[in-house]
PDB file of N, CA and C in Angstrom:
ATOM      1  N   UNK A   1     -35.219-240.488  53.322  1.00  0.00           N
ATOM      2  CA  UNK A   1     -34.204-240.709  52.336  1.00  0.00           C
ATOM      3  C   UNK A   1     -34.621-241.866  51.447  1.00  0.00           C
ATOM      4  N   UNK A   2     -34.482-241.861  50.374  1.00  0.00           N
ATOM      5  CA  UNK A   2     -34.926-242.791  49.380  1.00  0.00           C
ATOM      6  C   UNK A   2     -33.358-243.416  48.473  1.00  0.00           C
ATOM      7  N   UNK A   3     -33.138-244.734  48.681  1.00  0.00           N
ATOM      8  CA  UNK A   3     -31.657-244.964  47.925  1.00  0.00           C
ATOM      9  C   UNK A   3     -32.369-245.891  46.505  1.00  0.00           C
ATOM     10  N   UNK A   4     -31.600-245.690  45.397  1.00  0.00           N
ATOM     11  CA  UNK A   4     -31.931-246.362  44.265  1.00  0.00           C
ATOM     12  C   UNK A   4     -31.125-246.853  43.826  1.00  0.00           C
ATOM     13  N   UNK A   5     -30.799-248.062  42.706  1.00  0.00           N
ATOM     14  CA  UNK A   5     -29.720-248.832  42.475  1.00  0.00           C
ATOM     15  C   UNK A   5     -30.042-248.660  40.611  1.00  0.00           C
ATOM     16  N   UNK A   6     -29.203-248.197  40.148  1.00  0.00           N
ATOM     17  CA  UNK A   6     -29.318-248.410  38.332  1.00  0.00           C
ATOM     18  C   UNK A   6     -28.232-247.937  37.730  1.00  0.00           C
ATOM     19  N   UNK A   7     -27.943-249.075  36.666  1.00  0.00           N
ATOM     20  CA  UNK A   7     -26.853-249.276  36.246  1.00  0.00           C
ATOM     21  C   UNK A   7     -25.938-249.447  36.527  1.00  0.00           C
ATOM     22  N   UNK A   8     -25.780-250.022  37.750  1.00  0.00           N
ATOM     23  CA  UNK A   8     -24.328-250.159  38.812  1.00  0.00           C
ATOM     24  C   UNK A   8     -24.153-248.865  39.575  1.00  0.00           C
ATOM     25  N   UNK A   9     -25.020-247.976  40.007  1.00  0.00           N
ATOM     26  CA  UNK A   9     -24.891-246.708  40.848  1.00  0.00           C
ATOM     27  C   UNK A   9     -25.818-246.682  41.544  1.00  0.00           C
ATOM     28  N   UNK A  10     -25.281-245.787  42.866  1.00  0.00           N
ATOM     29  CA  UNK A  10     -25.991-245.581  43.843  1.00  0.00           C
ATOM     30  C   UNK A  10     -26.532-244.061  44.048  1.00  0.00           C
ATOM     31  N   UNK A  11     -27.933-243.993  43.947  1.00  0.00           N
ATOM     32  CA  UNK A  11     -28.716-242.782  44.198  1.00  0.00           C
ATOM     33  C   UNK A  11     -29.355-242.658  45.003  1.00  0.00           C
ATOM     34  N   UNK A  12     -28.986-241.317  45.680  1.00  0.00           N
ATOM     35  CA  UNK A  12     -29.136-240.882  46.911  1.00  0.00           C
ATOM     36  C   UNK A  12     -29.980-239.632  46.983  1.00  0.00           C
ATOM     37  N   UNK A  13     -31.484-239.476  47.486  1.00  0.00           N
ATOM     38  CA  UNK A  13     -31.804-238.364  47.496  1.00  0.00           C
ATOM     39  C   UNK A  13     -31.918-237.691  48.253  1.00  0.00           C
ATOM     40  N   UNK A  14     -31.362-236.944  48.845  1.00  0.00           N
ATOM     41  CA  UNK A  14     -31.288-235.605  49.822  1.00  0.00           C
ATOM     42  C   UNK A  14     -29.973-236.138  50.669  1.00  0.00           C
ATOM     43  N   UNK A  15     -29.600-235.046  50.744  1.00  0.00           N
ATOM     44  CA  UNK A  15     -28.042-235.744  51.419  1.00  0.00           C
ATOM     45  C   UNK A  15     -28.495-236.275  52.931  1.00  0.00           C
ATOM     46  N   UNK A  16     -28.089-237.164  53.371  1.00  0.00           N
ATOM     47  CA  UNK A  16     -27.895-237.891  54.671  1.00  0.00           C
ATOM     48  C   UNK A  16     -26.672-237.846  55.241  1.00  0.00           C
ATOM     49  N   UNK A  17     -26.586-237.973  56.455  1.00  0.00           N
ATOM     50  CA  UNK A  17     -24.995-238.644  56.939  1.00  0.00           C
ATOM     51  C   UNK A  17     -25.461-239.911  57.707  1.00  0.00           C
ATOM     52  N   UNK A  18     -24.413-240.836  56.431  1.00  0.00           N
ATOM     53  CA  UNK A  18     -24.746-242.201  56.689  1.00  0.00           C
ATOM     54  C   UNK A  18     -24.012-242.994  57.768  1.00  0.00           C
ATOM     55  N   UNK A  19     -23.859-243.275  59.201  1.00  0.00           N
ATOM     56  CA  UNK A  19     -22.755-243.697  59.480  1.00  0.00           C
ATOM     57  C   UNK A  19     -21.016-242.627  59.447  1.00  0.00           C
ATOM     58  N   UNK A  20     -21.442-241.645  59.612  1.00  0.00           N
ATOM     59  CA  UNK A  20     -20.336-240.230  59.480  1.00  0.00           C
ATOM     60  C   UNK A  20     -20.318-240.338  58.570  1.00  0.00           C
ATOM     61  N   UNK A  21     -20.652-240.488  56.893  1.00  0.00           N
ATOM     62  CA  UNK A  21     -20.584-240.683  55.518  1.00  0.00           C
ATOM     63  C   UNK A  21     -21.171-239.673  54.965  1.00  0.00           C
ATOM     64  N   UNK A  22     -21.147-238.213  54.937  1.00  0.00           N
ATOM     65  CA  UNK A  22     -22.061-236.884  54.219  1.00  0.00           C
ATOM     66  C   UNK A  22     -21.751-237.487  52.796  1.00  0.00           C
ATOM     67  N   UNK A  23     -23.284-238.467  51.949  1.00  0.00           N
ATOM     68  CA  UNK A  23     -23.504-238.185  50.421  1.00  0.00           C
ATOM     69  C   UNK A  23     -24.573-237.225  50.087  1.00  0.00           C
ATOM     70  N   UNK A  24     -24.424-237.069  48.931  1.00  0.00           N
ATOM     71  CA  UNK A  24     -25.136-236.040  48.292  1.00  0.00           C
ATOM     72  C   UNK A  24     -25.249-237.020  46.737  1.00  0.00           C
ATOM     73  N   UNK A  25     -26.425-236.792  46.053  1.00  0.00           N
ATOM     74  CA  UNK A  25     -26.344-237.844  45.105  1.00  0.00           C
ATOM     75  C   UNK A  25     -25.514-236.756  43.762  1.00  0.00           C
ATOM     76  N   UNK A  26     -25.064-235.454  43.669  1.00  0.00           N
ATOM     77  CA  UNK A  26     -24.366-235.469  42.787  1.00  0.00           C
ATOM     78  C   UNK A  26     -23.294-235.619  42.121  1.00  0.00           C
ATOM     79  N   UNK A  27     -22.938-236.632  43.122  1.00  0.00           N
ATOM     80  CA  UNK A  27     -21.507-237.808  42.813  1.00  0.00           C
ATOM     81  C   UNK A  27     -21.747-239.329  42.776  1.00  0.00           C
ATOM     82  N   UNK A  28     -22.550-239.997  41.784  1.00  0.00           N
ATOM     83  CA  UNK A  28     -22.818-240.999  42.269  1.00  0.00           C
ATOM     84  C   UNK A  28     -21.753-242.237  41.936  1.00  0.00           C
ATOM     85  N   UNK A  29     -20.904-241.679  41.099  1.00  0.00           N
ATOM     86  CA  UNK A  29     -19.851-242.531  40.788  1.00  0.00           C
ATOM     87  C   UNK A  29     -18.689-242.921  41.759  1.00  0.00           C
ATOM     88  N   UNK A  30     -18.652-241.528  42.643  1.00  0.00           N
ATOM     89  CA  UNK A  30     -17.726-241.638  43.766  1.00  0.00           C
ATOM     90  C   UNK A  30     -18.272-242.602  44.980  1.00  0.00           C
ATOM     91  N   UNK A  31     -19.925-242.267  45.095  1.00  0.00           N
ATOM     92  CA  UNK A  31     -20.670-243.071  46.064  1.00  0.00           C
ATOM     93  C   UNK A  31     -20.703-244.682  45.932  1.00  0.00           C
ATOM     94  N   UNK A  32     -20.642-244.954  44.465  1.00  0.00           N
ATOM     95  CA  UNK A  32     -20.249-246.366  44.589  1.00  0.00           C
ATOM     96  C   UNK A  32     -18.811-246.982  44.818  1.00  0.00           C
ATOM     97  N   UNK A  33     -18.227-246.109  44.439  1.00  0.00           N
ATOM     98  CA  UNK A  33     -16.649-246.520  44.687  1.00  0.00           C
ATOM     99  C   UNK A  33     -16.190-246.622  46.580  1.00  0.00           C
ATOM    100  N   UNK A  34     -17.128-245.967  47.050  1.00  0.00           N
ATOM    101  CA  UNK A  34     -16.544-245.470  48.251  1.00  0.00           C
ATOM    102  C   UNK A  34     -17.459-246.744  49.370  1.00  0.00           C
ATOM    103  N   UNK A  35     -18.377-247.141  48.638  1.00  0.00           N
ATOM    104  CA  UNK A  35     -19.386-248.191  49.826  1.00  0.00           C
ATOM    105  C   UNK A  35     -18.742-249.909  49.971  1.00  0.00           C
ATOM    106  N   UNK A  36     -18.152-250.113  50.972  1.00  0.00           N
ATOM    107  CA  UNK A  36     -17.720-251.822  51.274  1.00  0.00           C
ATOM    108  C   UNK A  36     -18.081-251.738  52.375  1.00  0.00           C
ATOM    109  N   UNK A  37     -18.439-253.105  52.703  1.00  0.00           N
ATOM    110  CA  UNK A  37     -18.383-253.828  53.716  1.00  0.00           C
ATOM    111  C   UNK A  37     -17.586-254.723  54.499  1.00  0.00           C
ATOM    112  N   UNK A  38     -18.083-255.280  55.434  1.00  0.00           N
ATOM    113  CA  UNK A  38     -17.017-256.316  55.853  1.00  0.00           C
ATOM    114  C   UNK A  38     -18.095-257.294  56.170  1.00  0.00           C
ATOM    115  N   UNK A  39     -18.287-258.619  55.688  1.00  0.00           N
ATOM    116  CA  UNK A  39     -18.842-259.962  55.760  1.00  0.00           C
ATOM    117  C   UNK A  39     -18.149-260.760  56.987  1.00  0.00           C
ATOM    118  N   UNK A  40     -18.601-261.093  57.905  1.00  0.00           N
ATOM    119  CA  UNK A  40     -18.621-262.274  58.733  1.00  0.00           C
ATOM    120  C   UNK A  40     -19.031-263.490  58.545  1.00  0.00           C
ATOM    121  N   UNK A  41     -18.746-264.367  58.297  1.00  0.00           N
ATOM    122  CA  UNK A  41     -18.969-265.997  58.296  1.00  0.00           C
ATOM    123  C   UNK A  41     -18.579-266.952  59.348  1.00  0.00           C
ATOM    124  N   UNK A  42     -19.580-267.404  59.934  1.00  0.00           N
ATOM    125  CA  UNK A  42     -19.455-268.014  61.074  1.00  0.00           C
ATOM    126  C   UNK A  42     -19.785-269.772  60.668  1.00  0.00           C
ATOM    127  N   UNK A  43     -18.976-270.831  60.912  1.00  0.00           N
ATOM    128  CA  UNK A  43     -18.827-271.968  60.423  1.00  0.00           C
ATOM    129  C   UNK A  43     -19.257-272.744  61.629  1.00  0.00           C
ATOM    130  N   UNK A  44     -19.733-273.895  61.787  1.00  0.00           N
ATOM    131  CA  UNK A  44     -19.955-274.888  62.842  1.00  0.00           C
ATOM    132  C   UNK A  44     -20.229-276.310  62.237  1.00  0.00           C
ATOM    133  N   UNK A  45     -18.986-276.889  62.558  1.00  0.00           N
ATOM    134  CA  UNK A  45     -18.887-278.565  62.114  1.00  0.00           C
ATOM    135  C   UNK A  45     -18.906-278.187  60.932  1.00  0.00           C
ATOM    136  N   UNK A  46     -18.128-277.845  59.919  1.00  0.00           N
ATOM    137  CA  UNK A  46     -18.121-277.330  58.324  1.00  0.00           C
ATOM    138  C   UNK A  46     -19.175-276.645  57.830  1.00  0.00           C
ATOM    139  N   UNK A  47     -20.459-276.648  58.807  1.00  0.00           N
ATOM    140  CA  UNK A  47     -21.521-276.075  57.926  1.00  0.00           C
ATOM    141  C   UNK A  47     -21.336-274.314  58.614  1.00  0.00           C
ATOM    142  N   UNK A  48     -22.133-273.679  57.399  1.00  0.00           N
ATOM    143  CA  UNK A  48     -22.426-272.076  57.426  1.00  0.00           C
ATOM    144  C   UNK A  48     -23.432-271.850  58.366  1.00  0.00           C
ATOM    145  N   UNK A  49     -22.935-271.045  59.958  1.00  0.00           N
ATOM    146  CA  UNK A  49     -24.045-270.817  60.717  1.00  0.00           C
ATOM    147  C   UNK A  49     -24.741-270.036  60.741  1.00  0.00           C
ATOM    148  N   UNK A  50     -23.749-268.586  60.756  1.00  0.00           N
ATOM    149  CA  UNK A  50     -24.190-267.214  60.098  1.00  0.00           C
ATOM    150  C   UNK A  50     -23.655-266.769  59.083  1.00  0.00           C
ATOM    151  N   UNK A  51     -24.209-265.457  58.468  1.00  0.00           N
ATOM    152  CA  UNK A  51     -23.348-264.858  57.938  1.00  0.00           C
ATOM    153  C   UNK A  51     -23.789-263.070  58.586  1.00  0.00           C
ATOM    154  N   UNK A  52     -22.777-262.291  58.161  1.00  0.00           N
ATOM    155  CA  UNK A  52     -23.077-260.852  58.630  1.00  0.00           C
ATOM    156  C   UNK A  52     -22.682-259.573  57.991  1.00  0.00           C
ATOM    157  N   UNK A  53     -23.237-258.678  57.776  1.00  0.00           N
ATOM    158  CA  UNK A  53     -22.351-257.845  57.164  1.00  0.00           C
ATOM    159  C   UNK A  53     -22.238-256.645  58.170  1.00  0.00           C
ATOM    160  N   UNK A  54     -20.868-255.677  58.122  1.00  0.00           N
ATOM    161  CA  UNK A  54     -20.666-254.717  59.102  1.00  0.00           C
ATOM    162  C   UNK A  54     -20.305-253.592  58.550  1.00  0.00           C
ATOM    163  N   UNK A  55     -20.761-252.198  58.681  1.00  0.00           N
ATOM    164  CA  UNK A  55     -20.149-251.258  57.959  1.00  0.00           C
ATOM    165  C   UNK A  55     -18.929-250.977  57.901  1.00  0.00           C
ATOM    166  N   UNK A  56     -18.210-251.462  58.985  1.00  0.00           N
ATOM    167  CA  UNK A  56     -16.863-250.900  59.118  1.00  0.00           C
ATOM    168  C   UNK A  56     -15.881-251.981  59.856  1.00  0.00           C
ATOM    169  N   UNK A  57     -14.268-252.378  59.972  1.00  0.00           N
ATOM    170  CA  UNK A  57     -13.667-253.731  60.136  1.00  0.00           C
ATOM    171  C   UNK A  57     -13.797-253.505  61.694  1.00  0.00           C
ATOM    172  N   UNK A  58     -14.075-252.247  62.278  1.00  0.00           N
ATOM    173  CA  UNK A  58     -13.882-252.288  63.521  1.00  0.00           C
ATOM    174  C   UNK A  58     -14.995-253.228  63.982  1.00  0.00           C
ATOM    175  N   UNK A  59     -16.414-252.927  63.748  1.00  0.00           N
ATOM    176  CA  UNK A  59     -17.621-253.519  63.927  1.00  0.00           C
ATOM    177  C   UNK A  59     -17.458-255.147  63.957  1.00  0.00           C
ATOM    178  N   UNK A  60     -16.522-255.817  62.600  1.00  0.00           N
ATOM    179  CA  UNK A  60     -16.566-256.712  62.491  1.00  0.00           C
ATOM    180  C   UNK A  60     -15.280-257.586  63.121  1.00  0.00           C
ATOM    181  N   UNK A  61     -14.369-256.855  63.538  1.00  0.00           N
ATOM    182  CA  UNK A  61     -13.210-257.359  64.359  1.00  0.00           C
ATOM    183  C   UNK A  61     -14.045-257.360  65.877  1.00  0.00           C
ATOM    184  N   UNK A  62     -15.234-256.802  66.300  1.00  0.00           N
ATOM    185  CA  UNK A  62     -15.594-257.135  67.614  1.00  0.00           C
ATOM    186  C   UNK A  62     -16.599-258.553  67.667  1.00  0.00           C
ATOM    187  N   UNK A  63     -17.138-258.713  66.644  1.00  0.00           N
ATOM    188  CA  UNK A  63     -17.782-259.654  66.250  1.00  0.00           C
ATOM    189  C   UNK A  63     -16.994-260.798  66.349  1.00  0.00           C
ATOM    190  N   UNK A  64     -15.833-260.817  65.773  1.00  0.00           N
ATOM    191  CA  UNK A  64     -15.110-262.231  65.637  1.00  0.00           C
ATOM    192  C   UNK A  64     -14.672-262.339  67.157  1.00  0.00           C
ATOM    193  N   UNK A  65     -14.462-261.300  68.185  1.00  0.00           N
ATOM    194  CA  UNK A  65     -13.529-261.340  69.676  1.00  0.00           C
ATOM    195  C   UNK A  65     -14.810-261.493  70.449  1.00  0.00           C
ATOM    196  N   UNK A  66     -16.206-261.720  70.073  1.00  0.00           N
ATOM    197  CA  UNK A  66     -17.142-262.064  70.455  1.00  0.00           C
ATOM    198  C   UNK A  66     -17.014-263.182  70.192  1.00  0.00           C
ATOM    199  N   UNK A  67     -17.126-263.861  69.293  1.00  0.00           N
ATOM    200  CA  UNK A  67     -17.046-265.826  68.880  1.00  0.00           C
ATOM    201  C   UNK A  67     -15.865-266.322  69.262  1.00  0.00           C
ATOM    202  N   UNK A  68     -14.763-265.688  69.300  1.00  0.00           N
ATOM    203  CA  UNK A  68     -13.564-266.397  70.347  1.00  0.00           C
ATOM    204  C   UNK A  68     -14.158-266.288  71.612  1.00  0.00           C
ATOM    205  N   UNK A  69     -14.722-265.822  72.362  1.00  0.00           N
ATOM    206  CA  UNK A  69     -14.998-265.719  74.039  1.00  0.00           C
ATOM    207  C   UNK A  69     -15.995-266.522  74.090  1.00  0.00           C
ATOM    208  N   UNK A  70     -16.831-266.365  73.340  1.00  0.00           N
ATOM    209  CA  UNK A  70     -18.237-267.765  73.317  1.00  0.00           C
ATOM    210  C   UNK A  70     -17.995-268.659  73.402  1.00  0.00           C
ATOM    211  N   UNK A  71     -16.249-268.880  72.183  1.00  0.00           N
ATOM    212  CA  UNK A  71     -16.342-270.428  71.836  1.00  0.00           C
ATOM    213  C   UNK A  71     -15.069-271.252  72.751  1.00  0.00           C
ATOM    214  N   UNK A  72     -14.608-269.997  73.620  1.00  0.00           N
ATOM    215  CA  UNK A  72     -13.390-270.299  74.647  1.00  0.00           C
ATOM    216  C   UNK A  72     -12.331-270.315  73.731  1.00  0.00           C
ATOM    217  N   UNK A  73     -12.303-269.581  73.209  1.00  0.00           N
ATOM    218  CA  UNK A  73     -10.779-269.797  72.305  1.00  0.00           C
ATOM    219  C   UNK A  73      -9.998-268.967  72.879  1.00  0.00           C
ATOM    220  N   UNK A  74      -9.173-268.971  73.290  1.00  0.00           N
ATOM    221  CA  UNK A  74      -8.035-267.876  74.095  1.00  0.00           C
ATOM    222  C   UNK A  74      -6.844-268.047  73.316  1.00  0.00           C
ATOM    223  N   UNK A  75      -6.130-268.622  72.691  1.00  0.00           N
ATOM    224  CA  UNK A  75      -5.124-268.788  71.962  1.00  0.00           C
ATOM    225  C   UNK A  75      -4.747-269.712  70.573  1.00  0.00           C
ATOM    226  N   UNK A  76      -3.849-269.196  69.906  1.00  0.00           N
ATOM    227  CA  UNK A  76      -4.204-269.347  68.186  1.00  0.00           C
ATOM    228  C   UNK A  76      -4.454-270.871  68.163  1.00  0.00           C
ATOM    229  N   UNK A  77      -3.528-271.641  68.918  1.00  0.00           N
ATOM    230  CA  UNK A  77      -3.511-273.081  69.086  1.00  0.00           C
ATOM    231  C   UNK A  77      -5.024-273.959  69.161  1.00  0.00           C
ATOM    232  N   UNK A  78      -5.674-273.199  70.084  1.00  0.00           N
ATOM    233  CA  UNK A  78      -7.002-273.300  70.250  1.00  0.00           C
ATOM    234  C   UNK A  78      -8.141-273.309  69.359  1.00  0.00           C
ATOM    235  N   UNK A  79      -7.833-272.093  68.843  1.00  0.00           N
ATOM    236  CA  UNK A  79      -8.407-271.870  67.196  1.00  0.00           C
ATOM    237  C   UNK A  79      -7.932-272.842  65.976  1.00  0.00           C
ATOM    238  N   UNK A  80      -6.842-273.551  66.267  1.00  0.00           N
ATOM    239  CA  UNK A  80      -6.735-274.205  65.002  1.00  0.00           C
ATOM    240  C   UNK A  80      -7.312-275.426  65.367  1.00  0.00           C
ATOM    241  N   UNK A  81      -7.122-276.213  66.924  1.00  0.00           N
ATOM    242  CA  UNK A  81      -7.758-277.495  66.920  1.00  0.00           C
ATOM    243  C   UNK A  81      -9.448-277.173  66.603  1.00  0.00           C
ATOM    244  N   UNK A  82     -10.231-276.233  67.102  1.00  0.00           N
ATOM    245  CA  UNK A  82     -11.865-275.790  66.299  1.00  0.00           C
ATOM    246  C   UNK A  82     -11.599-276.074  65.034  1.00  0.00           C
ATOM    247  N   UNK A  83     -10.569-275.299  64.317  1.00  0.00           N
ATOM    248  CA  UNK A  83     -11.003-275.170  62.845  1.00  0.00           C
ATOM    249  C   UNK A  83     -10.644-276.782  62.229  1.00  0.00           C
ATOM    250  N   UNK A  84     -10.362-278.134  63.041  1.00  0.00           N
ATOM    251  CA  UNK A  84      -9.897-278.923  62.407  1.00  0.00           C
ATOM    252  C   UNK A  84     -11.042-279.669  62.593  1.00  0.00           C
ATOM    253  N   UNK A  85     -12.036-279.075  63.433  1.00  0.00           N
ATOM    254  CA  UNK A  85     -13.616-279.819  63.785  1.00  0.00           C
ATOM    255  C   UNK A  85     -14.490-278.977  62.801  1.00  0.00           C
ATOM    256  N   UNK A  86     -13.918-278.168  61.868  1.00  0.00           N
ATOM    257  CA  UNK A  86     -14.832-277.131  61.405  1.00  0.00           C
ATOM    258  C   UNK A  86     -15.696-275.948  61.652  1.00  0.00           C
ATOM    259  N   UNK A  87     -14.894-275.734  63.163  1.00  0.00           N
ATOM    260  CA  UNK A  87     -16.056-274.455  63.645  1.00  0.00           C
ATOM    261  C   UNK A  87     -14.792-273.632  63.514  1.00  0.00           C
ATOM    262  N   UNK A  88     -15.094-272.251  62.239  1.00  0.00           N
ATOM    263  CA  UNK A  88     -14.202-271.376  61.986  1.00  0.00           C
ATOM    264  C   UNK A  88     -15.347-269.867  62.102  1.00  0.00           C
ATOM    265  N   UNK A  89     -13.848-268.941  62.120  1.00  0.00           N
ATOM    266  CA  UNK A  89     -14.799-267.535  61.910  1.00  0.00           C
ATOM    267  C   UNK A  89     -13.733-266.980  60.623  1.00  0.00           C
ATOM    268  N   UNK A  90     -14.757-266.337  59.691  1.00  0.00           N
ATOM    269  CA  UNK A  90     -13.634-265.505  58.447  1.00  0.00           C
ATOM    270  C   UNK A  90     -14.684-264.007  58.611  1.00  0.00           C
ATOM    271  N   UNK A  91     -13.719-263.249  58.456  1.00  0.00           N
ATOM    272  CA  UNK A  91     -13.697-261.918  57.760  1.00  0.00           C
ATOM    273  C   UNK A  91     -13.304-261.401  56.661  1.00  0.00           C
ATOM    274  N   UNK A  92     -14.148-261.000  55.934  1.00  0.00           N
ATOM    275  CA  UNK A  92     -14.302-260.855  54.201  1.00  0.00           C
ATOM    276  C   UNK A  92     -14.715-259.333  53.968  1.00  0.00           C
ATOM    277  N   UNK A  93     -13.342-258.089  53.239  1.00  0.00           N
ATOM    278  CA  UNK A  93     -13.725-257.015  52.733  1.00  0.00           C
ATOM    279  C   UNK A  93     -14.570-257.524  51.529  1.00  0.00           C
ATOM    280  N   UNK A  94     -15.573-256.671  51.294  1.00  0.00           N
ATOM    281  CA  UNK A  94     -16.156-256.796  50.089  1.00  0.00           C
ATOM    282  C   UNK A  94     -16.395-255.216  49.411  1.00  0.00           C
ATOM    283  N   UNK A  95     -16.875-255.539  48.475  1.00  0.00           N
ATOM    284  CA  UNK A  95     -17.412-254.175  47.802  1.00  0.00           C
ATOM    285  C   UNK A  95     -19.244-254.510  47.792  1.00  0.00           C
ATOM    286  N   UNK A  96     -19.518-253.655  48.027  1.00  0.00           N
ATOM    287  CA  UNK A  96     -21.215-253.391  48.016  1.00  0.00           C
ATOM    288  C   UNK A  96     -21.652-253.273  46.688  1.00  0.00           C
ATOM    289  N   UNK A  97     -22.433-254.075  46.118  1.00  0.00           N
ATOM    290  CA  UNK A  97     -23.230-254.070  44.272  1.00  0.00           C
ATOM    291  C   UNK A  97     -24.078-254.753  44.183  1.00  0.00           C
ATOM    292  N   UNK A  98     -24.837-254.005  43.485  1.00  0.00           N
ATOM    293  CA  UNK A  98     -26.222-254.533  42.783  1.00  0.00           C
ATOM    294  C   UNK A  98     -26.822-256.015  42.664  1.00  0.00           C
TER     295      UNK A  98
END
Protein backbone atom coordinates (compact mmCIF):
# COMPACT_ATOMS: atom_id res chain seq x y z
CA UNK A 1 0.00 0.00 0.00
CA UNK A 2 1.44 3.29 -0.82
CA UNK A 3 -0.32 6.52 1.17
CA UNK A 4 0.32 10.10 -0.32
CA UNK A 5 -0.42 13.48 1.17
CA UNK A 6 -1.34 16.59 -1.47
CA UNK A 7 -3.16 19.37 -1.07
CA UNK A 8 -4.61 18.53 2.24
CA UNK A 9 -5.77 14.85 1.03
CA UNK A 10 -5.16 11.57 1.65
CA UNK A 11 -4.28 9.00 -1.17
CA UNK A 12 -4.68 5.69 -0.91
CA UNK A 13 -3.69 3.10 -3.38
CA UNK A 14 -5.37 -0.13 -3.47
CA UNK A 15 -7.90 -0.44 -0.91
CA UNK A 16 -6.62 -1.73 2.54
CA UNK A 17 -8.48 -2.31 5.75
CA UNK A 18 -6.85 -0.05 7.98
CA UNK A 19 -7.51 -0.86 11.57
CA UNK A 20 -11.37 -2.16 10.47
CA UNK A 21 -11.27 1.12 8.20
CA UNK A 22 -12.13 -0.39 4.29
CA UNK A 23 -10.56 2.93 2.12
CA UNK A 24 -10.49 2.95 -1.31
CA UNK A 25 -8.80 6.14 -2.68
CA UNK A 26 -11.92 7.14 -4.72
CA UNK A 27 -13.12 9.20 -1.90
CA UNK A 28 -10.38 11.07 -0.79
CA UNK A 29 -12.23 13.88 0.64
CA UNK A 30 -14.23 11.62 2.88
CA UNK A 31 -10.79 9.84 3.86
CA UNK A 32 -9.55 12.96 5.25
CA UNK A 33 -12.51 13.93 7.06
CA UNK A 34 -12.83 10.58 8.64
CA UNK A 35 -8.86 10.12 10.04
CA UNK A 36 -8.24 11.48 14.02
CA UNK A 37 -6.42 10.52 16.51
CA UNK A 38 -6.08 10.61 20.04
CA UNK A 39 -2.64 12.25 21.48
CA UNK A 40 -1.35 11.29 24.89
CA UNK A 41 0.86 13.63 26.84
CA UNK A 42 2.57 12.47 29.62
CA UNK A 43 4.05 15.37 32.04
CA UNK A 44 6.75 14.82 34.88
CA UNK A 45 7.70 17.75 37.27
CA UNK A 46 6.07 20.22 34.50
CA UNK A 47 8.26 18.92 31.88
CA UNK A 48 6.89 16.82 28.60
CA UNK A 49 7.89 13.10 29.08
CA UNK A 50 6.08 11.52 26.33
CA UNK A 51 3.94 12.11 23.88
CA UNK A 52 1.67 9.38 21.87
CA UNK A 53 -0.65 9.03 19.38
CA UNK A 54 -3.54 6.20 19.35
CA UNK A 55 -5.89 5.28 16.67
CA UNK A 56 -8.76 5.05 18.66
CA UNK A 57 -9.90 6.70 22.57
CA UNK A 58 -10.17 3.18 23.63
CA UNK A 59 -6.32 2.56 22.95
CA UNK A 60 -5.67 5.76 24.59
CA UNK A 61 -8.01 5.56 27.70
CA UNK A 62 -5.82 2.25 28.47
CA UNK A 63 -2.77 4.16 28.24
CA UNK A 64 -3.74 6.80 30.73
CA UNK A 65 -5.19 3.56 33.38
CA UNK A 66 -1.68 2.39 32.66
CA UNK A 67 0.07 5.77 34.14
CA UNK A 68 -2.45 5.87 37.01
CA UNK A 69 -1.27 2.22 38.20
CA UNK A 70 2.49 3.07 37.57
CA UNK A 71 2.15 6.24 39.23
CA UNK A 72 -0.18 4.75 42.24
CA UNK A 73 -2.86 7.00 41.67
CA UNK A 74 -6.03 5.25 42.81
CA UNK A 75 -8.21 8.20 43.41
CA UNK A 76 -9.03 11.72 41.86
CA UNK A 77 -7.58 13.30 45.12
CA UNK A 78 -4.41 11.58 44.38
CA UNK A 79 -4.23 12.79 40.94
CA UNK A 80 -4.62 16.27 41.84
CA UNK A 81 -1.86 16.35 44.66
CA UNK A 82 0.67 14.78 41.30
CA UNK A 83 -0.69 17.36 39.17
CA UNK A 84 0.30 20.11 41.81
CA UNK A 85 4.04 18.55 41.52
CA UNK A 86 3.45 18.57 37.78
CA UNK A 87 3.29 14.99 36.89
CA UNK A 88 -0.04 15.05 34.75
CA UNK A 89 -1.55 12.78 31.97
CA UNK A 90 -3.91 14.66 29.07
CA UNK A 91 -5.80 13.16 26.32
CA UNK A 92 -6.15 15.19 23.17
CA UNK A 93 -8.78 14.33 20.08
CA UNK A 94 -7.07 15.62 17.19
CA UNK A 95 -7.58 15.60 13.53
CA UNK A 96 -4.75 13.98 11.41
CA UNK A 97 -3.02 16.75 8.61
CA UNK A 98 -0.37 17.38 6.61
Amino acid sequence: MQITISDGYLSLIEQYDWFGLKLQNEDEATVQAMISINVTIEQLQGNIAEVRAYWNEHLANMAEQHWLKENNIKRKLDREAKAQNGTEFHIYECTLEE
